[in-house]
Protein backbone atom coordinates (compact mmCIF):
# COMPACT_ATOMS: atom_id res chain seq x y z
CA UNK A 1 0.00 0.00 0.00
CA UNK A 2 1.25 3.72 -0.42
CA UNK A 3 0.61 6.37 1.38
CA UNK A 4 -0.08 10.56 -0.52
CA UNK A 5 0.21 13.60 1.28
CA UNK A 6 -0.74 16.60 -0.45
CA UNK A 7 0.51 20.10 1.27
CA UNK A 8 -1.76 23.28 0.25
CA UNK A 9 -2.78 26.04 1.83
CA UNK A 10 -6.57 26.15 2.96
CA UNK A 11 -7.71 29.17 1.01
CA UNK A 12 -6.27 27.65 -2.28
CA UNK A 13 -8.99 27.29 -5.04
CA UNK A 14 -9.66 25.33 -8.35
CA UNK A 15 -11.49 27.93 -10.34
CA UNK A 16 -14.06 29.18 -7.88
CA UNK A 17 -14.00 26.05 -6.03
CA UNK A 18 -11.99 25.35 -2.43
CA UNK A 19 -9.08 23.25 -3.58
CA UNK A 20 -9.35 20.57 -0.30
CA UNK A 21 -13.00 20.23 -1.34
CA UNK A 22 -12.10 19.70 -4.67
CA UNK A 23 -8.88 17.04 -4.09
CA UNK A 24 -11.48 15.35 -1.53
CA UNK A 25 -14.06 14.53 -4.22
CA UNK A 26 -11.44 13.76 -6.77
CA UNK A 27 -10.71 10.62 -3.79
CA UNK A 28 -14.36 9.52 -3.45
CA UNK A 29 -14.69 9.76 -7.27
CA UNK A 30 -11.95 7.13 -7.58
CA UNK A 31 -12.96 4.81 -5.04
CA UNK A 32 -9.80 5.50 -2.79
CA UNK A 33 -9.81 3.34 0.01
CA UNK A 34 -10.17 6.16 2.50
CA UNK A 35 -8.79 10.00 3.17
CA UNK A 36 -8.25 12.67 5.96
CA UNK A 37 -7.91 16.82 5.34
CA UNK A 38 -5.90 18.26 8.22
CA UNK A 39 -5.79 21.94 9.29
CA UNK A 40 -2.41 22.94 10.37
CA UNK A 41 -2.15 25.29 13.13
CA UNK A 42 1.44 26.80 12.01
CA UNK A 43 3.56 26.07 9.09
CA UNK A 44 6.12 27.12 6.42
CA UNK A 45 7.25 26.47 3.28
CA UNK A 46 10.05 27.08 0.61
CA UNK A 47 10.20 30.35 1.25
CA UNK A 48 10.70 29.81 5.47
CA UNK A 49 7.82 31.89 6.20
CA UNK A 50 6.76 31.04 9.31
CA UNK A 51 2.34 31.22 8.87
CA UNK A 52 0.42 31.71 11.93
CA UNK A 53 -3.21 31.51 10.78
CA UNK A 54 -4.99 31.85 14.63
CA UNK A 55 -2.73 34.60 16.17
CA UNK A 56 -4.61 37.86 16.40
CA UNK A 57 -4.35 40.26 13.36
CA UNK A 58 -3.05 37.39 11.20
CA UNK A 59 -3.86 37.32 7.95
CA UNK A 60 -2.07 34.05 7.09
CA UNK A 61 -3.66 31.09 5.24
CA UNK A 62 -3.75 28.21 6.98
CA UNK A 63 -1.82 25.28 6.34
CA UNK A 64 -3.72 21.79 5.16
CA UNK A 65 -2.96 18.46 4.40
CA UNK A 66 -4.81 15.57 2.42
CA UNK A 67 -3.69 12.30 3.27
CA UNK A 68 -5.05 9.16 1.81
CA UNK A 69 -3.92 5.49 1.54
CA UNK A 70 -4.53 3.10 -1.51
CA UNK A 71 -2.60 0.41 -3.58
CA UNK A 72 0.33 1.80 -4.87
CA UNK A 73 -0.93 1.79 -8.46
CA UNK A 74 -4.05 3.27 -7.52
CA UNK A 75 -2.52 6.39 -5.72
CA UNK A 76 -0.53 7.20 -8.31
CA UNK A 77 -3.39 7.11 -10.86
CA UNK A 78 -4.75 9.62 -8.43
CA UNK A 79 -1.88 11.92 -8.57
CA UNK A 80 -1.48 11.93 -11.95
CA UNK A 81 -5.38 12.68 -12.73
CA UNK A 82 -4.78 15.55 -9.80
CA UNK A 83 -1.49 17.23 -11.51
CA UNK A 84 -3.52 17.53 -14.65
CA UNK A 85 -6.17 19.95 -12.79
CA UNK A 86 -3.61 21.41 -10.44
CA UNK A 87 0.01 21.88 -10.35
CA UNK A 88 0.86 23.31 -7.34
CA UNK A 89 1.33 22.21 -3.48
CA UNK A 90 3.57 19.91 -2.52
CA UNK A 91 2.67 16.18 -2.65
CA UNK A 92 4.60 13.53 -1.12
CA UNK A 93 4.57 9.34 -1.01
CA UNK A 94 5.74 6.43 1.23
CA UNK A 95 4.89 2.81 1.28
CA UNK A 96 2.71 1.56 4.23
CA UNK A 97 1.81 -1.45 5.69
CA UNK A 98 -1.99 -1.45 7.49
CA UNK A 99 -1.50 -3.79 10.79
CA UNK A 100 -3.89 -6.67 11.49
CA UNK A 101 -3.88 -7.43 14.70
């Protein structure tokens, strides 16, 4: 099994759409086993700019992450029909292995 993590920023859109919303019905379109969307409470990126979305005054996006957890040739079908709508954010992979106890 493999493992995606996609790193965006909450306020990121797909047209007029909210990109999370948009990734997590991309998922459920394609039968992925299952998926979580995380809001970060702090974060940076490339450019080491700390974000600090819930301090007062703030008027940084928040950080997200997708996660979601497939066969590894069904993941990266995923990925590949996601970078043809959307190019940015950071995505990353590992393998997993789901414990039975």
């Amino acid at each position: 099994m493999l493992q995606a993590q996609i790193f965006i920023d909450k306020d990121d859109l797909l047209g007029t759409r909210p990109l999370y919303e948009f990734i997590m019905q991309l998922l459920i379109n394609q039968n992925v086993r299952g998926a979580t969307a995380y809001r970060g409470i702090m974060g940076f990126g490339v450019n080491q700019q700390m974000k600090r979305p819930d301090e007062i005054f703030s008027f940084d996006e928040p950080p997200m992450m997708i996660t979601f957890i497939d066969e590894e040739e069904k993941v990266r079908e995923v990925l590949t029909l996601l970078r043809a709508s959307y190019k940015g954010g950071f995505i990353i992979t590992h393998p997993v292995e789901q414990f039975k106890a």
